[in-house]
C-alpha atoms as a PDB file:
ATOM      1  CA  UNK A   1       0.000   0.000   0.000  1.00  0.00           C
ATOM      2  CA  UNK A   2       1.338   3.551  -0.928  1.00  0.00           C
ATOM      3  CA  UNK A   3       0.651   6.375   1.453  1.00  0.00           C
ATOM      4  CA  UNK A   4       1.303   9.790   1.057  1.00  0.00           C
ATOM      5  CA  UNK A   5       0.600  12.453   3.644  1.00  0.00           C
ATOM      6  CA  UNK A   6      -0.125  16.257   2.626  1.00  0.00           C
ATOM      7  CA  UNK A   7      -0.735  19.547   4.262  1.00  0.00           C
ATOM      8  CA  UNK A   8      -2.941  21.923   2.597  1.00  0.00           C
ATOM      9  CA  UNK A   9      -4.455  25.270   3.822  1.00  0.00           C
ATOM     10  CA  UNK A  10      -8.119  24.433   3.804  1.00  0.00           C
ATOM     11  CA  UNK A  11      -7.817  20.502   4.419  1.00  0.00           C
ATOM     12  CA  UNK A  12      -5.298  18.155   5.563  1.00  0.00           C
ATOM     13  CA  UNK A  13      -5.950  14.830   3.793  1.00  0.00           C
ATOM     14  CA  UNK A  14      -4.107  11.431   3.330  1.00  0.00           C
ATOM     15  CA  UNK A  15      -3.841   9.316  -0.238  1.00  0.00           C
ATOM     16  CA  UNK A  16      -4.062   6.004  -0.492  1.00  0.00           C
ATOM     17  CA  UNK A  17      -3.358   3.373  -3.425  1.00  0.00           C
ATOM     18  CA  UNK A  18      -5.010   0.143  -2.020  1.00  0.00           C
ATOM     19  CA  UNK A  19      -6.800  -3.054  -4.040  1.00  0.00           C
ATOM     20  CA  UNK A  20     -10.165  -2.399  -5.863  1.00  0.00           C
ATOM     21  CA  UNK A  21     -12.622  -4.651  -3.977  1.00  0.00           C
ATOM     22  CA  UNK A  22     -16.297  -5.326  -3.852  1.00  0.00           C
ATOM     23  CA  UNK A  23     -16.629  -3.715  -0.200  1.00  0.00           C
ATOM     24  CA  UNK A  24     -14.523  -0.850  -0.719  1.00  0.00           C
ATOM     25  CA  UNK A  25     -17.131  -0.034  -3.514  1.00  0.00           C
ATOM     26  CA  UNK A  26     -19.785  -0.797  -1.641  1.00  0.00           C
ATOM     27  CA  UNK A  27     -18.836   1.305   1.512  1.00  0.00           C
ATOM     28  CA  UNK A  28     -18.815   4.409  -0.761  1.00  0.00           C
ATOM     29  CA  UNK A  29     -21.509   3.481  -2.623  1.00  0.00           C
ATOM     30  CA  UNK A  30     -23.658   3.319   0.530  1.00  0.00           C
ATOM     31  CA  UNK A  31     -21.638   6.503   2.280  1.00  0.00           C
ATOM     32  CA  UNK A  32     -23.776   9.853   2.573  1.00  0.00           C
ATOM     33  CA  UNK A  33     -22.932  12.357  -0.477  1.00  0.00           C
ATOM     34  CA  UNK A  34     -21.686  15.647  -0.064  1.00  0.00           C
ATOM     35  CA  UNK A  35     -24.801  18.299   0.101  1.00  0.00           C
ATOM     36  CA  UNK A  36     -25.729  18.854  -3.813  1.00  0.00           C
ATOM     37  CA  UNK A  37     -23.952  16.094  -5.068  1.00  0.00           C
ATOM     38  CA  UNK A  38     -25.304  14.229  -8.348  1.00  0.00           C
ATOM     39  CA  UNK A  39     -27.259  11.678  -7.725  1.00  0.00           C
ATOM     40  CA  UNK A  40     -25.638   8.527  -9.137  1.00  0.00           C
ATOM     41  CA  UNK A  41     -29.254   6.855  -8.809  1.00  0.00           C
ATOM     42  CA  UNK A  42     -30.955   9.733 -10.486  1.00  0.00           C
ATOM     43  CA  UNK A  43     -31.883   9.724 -14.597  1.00  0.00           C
ATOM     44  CA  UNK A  44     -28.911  11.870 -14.974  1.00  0.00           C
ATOM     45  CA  UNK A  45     -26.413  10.190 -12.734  1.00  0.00           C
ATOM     46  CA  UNK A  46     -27.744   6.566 -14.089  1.00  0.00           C
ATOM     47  CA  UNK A  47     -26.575   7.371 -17.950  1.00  0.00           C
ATOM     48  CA  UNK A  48     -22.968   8.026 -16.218  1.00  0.00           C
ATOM     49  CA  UNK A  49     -23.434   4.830 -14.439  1.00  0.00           C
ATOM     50  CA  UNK A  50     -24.423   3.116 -17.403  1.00  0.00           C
ATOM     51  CA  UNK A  51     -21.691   4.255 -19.302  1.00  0.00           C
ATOM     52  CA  UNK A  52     -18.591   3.439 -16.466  1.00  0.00           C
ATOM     53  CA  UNK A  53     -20.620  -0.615 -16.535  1.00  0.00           C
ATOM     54  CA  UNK A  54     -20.297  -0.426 -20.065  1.00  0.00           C
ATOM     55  CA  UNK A  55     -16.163   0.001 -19.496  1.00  0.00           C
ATOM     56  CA  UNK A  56     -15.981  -2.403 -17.076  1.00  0.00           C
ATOM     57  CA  UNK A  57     -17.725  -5.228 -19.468  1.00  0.00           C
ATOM     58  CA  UNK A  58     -15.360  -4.010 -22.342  1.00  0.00           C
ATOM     59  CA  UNK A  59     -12.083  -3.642 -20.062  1.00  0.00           C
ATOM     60  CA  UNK A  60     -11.478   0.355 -20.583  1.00  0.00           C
ATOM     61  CA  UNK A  61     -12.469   1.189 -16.944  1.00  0.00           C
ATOM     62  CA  UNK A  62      -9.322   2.871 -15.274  1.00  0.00           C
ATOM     63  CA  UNK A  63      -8.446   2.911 -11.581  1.00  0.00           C
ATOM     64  CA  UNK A  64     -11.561   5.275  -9.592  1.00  0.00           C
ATOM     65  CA  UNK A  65     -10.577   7.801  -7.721  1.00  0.00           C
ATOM     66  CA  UNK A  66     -12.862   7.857  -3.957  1.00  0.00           C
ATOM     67  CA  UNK A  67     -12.796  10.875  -1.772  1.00  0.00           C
ATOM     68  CA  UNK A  68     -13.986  11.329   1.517  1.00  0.00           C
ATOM     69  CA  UNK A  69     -14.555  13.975   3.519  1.00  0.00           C
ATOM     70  CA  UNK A  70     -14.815  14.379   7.917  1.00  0.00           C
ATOM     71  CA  UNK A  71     -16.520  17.376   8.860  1.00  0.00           C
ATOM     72  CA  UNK A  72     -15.602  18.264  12.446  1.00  0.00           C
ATOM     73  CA  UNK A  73     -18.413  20.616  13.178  1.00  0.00           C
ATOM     74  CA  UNK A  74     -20.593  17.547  12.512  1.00  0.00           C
ATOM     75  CA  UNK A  75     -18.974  15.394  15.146  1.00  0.00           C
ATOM     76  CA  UNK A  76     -16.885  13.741  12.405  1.00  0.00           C
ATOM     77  CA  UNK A  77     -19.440  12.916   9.913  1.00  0.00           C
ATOM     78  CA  UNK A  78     -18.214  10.917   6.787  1.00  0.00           C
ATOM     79  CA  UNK A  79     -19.119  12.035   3.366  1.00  0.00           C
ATOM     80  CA  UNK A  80     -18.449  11.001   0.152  1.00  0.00           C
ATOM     81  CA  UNK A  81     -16.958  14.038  -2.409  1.00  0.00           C
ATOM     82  CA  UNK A  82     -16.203  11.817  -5.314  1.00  0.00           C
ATOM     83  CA  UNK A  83     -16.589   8.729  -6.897  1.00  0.00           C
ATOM     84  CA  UNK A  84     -20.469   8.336  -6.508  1.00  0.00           C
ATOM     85  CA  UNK A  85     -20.727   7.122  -9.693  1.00  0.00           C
ATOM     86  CA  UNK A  86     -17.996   4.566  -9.862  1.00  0.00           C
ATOM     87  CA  UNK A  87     -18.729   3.432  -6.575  1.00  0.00           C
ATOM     88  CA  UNK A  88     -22.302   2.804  -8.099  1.00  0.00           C
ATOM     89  CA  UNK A  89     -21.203   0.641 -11.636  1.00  0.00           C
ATOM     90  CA  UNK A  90     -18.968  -1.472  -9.517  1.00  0.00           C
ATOM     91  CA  UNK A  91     -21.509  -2.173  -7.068  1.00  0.00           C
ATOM     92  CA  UNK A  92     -23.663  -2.879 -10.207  1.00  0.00           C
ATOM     93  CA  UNK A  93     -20.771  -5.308 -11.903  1.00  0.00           C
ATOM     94  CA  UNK A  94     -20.512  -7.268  -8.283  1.00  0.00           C
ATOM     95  CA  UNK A  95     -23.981  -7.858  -9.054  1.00  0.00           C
ATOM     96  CA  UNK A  96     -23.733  -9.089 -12.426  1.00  0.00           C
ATOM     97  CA  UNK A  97     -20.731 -11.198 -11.465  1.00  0.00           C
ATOM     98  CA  UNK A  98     -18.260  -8.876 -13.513  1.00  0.00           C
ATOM     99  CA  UNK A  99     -16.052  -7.402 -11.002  1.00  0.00           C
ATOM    100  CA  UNK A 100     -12.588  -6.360 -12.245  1.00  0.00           C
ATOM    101  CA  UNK A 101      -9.931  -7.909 -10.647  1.00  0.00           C
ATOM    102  CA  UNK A 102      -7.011  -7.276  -9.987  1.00  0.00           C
ATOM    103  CA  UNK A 103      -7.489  -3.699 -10.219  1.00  0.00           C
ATOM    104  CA  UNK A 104      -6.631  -1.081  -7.468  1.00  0.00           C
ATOM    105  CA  UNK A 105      -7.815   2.748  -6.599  1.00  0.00           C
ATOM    106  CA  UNK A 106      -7.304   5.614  -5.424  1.00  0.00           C
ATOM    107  CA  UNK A 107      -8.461   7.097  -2.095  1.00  0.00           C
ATOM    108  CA  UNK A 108      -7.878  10.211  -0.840  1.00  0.00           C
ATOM    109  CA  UNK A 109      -9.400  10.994   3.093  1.00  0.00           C
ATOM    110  CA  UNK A 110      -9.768  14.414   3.822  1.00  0.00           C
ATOM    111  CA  UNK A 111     -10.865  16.240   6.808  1.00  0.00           C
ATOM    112  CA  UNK A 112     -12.518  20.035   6.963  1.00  0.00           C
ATOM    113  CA  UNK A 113     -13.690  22.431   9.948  1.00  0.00           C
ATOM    114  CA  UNK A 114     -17.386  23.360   8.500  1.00  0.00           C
ATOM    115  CA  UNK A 115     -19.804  22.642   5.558  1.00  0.00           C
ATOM    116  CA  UNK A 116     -18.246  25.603   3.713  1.00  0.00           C
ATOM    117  CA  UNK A 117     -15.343  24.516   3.217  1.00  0.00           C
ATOM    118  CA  UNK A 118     -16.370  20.786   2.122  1.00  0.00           C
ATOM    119  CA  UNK A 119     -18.430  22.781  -0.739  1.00  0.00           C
ATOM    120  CA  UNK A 120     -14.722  24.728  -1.385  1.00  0.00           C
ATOM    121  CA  UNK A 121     -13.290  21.227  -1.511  1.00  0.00           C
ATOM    122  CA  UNK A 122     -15.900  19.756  -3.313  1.00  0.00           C
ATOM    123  CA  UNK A 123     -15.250  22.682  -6.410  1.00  0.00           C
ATOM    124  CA  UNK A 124     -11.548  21.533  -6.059  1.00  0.00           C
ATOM    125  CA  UNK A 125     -11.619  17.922  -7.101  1.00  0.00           C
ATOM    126  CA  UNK A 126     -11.781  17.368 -10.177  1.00  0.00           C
ATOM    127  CA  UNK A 127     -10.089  14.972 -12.717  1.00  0.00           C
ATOM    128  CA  UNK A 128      -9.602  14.575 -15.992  1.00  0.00           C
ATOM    129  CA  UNK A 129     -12.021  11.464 -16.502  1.00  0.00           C
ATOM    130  CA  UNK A 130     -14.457  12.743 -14.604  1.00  0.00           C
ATOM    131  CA  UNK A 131     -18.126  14.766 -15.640  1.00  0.00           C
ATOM    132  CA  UNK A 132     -18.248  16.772 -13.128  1.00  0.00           C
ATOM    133  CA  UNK A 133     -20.003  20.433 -14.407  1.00  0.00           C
ATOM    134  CA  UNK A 134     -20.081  23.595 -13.515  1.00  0.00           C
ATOM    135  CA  UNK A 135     -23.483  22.747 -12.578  1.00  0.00           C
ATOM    136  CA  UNK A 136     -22.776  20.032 -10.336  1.00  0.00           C
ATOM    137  CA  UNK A 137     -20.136  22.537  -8.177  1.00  0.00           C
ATOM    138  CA  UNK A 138     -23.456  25.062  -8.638  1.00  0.00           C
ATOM    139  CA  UNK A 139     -25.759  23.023  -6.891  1.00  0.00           C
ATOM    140  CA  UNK A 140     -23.316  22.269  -3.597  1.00  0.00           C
ATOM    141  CA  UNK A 141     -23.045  26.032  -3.158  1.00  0.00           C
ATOM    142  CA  UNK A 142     -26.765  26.384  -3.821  1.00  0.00           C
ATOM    143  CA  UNK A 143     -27.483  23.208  -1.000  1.00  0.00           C
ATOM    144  CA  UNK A 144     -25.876  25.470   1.667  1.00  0.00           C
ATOM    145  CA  UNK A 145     -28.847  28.228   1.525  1.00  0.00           C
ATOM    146  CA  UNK A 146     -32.096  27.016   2.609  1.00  0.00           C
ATOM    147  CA  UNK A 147     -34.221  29.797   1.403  1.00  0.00           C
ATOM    148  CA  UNK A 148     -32.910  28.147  -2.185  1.00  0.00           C
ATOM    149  CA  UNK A 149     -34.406  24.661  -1.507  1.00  0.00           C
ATOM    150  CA  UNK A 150     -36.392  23.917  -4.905  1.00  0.00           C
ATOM    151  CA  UNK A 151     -35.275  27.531  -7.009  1.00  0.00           C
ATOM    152  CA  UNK A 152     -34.194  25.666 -10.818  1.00  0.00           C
ATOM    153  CA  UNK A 153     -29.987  25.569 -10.259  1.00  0.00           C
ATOM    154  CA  UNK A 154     -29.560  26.502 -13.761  1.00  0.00           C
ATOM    155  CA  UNK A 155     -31.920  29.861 -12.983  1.00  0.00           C
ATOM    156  CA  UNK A 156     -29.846  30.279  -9.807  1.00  0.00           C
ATOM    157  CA  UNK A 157     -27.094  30.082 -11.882  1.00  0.00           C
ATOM    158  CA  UNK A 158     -28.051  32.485 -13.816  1.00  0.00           C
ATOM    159  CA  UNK A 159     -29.237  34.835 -11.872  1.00  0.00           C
ATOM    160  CA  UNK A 160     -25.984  34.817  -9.870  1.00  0.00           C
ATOM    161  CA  UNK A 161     -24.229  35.879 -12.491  1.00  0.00           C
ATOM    162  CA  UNK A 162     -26.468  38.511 -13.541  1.00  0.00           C
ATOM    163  CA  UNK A 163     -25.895  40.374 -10.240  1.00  0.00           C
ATOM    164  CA  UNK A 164     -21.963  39.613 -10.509  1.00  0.00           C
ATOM    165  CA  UNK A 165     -22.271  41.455 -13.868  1.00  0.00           C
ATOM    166  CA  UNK A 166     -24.231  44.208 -12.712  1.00  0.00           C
ATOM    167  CA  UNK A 167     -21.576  44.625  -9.899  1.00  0.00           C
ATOM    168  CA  UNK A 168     -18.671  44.832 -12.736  1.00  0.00           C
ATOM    169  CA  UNK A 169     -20.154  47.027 -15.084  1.00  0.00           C
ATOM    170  CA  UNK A 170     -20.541  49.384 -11.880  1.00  0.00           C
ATOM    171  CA  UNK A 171     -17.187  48.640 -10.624  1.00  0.00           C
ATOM    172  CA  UNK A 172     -15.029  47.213 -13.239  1.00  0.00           C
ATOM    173  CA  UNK A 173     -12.243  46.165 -10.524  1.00  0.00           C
ATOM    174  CA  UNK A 174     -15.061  44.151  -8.850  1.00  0.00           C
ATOM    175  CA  UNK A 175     -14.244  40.466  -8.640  1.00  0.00           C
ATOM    176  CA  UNK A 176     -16.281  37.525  -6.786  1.00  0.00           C
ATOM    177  CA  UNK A 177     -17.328  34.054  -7.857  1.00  0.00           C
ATOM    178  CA  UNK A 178     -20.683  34.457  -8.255  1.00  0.00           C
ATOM    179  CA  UNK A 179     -20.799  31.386  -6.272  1.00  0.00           C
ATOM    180  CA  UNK A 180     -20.793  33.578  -3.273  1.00  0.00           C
ATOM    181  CA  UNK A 181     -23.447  35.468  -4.480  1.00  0.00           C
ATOM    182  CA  UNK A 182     -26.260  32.151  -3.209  1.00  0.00           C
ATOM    183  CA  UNK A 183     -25.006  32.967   0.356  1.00  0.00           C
ATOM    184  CA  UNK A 184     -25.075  36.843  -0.070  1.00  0.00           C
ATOM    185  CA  UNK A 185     -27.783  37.540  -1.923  1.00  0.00           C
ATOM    186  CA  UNK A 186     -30.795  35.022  -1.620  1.00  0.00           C
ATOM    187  CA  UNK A 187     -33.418  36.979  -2.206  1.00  0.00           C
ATOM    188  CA  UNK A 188     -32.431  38.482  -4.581  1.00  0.00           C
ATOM    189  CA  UNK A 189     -31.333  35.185  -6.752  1.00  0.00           C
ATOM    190  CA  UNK A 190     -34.871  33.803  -5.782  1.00  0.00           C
ATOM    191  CA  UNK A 191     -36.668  36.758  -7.221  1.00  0.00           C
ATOM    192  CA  UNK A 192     -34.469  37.288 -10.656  1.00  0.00           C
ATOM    193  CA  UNK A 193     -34.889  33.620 -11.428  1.00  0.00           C
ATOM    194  CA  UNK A 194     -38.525  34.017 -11.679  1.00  0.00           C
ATOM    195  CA  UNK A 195     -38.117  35.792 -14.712  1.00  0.00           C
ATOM    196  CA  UNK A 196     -33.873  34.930 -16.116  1.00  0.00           C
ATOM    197  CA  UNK A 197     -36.030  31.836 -17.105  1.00  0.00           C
ATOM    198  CA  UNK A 198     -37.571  33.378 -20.215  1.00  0.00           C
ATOM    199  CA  UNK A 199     -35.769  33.714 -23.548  1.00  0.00           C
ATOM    200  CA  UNK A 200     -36.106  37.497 -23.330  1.00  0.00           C
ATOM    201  CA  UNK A 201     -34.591  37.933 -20.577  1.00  0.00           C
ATOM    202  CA  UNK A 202     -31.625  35.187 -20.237  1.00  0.00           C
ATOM    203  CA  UNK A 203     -28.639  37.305 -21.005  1.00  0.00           C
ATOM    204  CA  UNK A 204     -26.418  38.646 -17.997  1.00  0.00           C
ATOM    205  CA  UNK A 205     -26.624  42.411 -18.828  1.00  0.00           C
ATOM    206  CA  UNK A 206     -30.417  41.673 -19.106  1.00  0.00           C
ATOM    207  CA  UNK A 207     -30.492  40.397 -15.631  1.00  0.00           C
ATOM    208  CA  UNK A 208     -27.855  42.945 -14.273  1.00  0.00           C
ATOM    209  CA  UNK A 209     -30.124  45.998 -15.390  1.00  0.00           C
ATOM    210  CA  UNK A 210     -33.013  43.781 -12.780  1.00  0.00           C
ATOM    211  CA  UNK A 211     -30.886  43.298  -9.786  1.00  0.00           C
ATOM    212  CA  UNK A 212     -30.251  47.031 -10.067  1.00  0.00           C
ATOM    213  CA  UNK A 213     -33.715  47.899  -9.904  1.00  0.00           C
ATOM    214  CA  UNK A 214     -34.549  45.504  -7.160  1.00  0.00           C
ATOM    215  CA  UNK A 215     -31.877  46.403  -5.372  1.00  0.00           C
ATOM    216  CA  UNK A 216     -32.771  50.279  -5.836  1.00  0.00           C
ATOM    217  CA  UNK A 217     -36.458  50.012  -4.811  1.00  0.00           C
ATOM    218  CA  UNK A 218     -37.679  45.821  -4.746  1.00  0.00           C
ATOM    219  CA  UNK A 219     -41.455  46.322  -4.660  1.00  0.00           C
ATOM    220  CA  UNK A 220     -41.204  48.501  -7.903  1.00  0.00           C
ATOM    221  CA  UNK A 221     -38.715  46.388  -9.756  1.00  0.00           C
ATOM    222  CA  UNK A 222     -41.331  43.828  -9.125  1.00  0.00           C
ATOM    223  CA  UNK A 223     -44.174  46.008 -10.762  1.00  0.00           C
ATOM    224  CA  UNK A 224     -41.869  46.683 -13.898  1.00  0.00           C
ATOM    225  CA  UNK A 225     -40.388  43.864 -14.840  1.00  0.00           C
ATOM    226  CA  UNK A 226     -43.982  42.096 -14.704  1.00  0.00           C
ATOM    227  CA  UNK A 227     -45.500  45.013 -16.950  1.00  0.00           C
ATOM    228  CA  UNK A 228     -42.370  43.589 -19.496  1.00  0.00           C
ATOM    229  CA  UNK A 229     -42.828  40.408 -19.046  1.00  0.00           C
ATOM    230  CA  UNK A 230     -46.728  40.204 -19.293  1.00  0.00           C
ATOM    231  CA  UNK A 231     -47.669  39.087 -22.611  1.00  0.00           C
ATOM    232  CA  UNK A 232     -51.159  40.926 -22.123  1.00  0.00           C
ATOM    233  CA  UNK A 233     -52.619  44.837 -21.369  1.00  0.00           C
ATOM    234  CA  UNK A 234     -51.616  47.828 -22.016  1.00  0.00           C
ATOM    235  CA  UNK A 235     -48.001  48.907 -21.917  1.00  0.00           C
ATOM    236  CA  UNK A 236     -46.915  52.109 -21.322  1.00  0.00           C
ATOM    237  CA  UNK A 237     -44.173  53.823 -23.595  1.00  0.00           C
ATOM    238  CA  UNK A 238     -40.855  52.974 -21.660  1.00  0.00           C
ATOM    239  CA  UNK A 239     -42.309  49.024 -21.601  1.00  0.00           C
ATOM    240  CA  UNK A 240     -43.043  48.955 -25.091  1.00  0.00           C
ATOM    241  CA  UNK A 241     -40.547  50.903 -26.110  1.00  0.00           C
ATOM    242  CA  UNK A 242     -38.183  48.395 -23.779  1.00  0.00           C
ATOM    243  CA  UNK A 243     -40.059  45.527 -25.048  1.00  0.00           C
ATOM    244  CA  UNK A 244     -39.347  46.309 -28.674  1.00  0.00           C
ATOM    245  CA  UNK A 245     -35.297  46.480 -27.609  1.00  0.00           C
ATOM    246  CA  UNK A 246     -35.726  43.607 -25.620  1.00  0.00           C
ATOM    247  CA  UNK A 247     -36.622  41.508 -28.472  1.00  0.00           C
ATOM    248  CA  UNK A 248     -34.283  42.977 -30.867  1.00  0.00           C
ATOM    249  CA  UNK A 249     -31.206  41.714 -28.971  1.00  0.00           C
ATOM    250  CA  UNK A 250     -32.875  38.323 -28.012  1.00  0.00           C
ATOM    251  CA  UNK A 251     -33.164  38.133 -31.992  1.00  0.00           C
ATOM    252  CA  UNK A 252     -29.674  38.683 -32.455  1.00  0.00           C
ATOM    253  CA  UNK A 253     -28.772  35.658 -30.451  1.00  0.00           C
ATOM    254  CA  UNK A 254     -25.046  35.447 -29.232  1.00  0.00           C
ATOM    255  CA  UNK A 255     -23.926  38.858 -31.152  1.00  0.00           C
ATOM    256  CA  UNK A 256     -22.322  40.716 -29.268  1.00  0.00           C
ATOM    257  CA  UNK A 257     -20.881  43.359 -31.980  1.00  0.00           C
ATOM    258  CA  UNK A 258     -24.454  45.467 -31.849  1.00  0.00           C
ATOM    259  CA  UNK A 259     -25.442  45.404 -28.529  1.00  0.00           C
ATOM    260  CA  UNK A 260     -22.626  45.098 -25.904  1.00  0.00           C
ATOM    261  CA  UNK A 261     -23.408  44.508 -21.979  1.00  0.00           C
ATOM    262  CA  UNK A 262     -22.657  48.189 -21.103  1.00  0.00           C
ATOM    263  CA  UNK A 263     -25.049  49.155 -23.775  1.00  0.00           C
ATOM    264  CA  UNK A 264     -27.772  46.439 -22.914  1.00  0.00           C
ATOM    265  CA  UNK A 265     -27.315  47.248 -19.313  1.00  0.00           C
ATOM    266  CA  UNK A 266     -27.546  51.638 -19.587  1.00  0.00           C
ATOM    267  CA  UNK A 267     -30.871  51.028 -22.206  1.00  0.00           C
ATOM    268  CA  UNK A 268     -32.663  49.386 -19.891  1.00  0.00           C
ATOM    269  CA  UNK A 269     -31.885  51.951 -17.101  1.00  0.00           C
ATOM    270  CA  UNK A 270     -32.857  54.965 -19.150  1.00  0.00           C
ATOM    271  CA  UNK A 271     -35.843  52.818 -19.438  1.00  0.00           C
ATOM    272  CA  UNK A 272     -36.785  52.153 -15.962  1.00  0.00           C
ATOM    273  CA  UNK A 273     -36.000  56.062 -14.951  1.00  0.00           C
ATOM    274  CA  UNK A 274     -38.242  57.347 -17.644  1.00  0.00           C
ATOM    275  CA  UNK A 275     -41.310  54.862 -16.536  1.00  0.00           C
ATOM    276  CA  UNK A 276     -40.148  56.284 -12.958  1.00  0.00           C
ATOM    277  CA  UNK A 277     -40.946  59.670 -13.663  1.00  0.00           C
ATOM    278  CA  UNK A 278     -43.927  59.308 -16.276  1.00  0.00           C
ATOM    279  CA  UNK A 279     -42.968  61.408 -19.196  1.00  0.00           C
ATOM    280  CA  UNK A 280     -40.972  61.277 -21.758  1.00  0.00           C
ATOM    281  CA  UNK A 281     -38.969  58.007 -22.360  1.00  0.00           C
ATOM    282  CA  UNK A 282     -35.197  58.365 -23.746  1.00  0.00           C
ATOM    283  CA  UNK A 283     -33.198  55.205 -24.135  1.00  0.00           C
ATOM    284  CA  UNK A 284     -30.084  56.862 -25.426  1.00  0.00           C
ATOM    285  CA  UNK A 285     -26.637  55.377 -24.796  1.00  0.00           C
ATOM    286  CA  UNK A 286     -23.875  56.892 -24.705  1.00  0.00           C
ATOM    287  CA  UNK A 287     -20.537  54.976 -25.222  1.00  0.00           C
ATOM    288  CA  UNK A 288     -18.434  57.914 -23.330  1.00  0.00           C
ATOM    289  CA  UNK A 289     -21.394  59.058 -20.524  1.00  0.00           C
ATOM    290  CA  UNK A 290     -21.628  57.685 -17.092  1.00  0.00           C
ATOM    291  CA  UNK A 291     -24.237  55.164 -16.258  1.00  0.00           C
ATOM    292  CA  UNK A 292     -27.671  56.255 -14.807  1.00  0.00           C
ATOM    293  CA  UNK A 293     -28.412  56.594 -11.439  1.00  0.00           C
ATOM    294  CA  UNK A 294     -31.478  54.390 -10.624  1.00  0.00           C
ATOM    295  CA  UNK A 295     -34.648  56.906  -9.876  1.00  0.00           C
END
């Protein structure tokens, strides 16, 4: 058995090389996942499955690679970080009577103060034959806020990094993973995905120009972006006028030569401040002017 110790600044963990075998499968198979972990029994998790079987049977499957993780704020509580779905297929070829032998794999222990930093950990392993998304890493960060229990991860997504870009086109030096953004700004991801769902309104500048209004004044922002949104009634000038631009860049699809964020982002402003005041509505941008302050 090779055993290498390691230091690291946010874990201290041990590696292991050791025999592949039926019960080391099984115990991680049967180990508790990491919060927002793929599901290696789900629809989505099963194709993966299927697929590392379909190795085994034709002799391409390559040494796994299990991680564990202790959280001490849990009273050591175990949980698995990786190798879900391998753990799974072998399980599956023990079954089936197909177990590779001779085989061996890798295990690397590791051991963390709080949640947090498992989900930090979690976005750090990764390997090279692996499928682990940006989505997957999405959803563990998403798992740590209650309040986003059952909001669409792909709309949380996206709505994260509509605020991150709204904070950047304010303050170009501004840099966060928008990650962070779940634990800092719940309600606000909760409300914009409501609506980053649509076609019309998927694009991060799009989004940016609604976090700005809802974080200027929320019950408002609320009342607008329903009058563009709604499909039916009358629409004052600035929403039809907003609607009409709205549609012009969905139309243009991933071009960004036309209609850049900054312009997107000011448009939409100029927008919301003329519906604000009730007169006359002015969407003009200019490349060289400052960006408008939110009325």
């Amino acid at each position: 058995m090779n055993t290498k110790q390691n230091s690291h600044s946010l874990v201290d963990y041990k590696t292991e090389v050791v025999p592949l075998t039926s019960s080391l499968a099984k115990r991680y198979d049967e180990m508790p996942k990491i919060k927002g972990e793929r599901d290696p029994r789900s629809q989505r998790g099963m194709r993966r499955v299927r697929a590392l079987l379909d190795a085994i049977i034709d002799g391409r499957f390559h040494s796994p690679v299990f991680c564990d993780v202790v959280i001490m704020d849990e009273h050591g509580t175990m949980y698995r970080v990786n190798g879900g779905g391998s753990s799974r297929a072998l399980c599956m070829a023990a079954e089936e009577g197909i177990f590779p032998k001779g085989g061996t794999a890798i295990v690397r222990h590791f051991r963390v103060e709080t949640m947090a930093k498992a989900m930090k950990l979690y976005q750090q392993l990764d390997y090279p034959l692996g499928t682990r998304t940006s989505q997957d890493i999405d959803g563990t960060y998403q798992a740590l806020i209650p309040s986003l229990d059952g909001v669409n991860p792909v709309l949380a997504s996206r709505a994260a990094k509509g605020m991150r870009c709204h904070l950047r086109l304010r303050d170009p030096s501004y840099e966060i993973d928008y990650r962070e953004l779940f634990g800092q700004e719940p309600e606000l991801i909760m409300w914009a995905a409501k609506y980053c769902g649509s076609s019309l309104f998927k694009k991060q500048p799009i989004i940016a120009a609604m976090c700005a209004t809802w974080c200027h004044y929320p019950t408002k922002a609320e009342e607008f972006w329903q009058s563009v949104s709604g499909e039916e009634g009358v629409k004052s000038q600035p929403i039809r006028m907003l609607y009409r631009f709205l549609s012009q860049v969905e139309a243009t699809g991933s071009k960004e030569s036309k209609f850049s964020p900054r312009k997107i982002y000011t448009k939409i402003l100029r927008a919301w401040n003329s519906w604000r005041d009730g007169g006359t509505t002015s969407m003009h941008y200019y490349p060289d002017g400052p960006l408008p302050k939110l009325k």
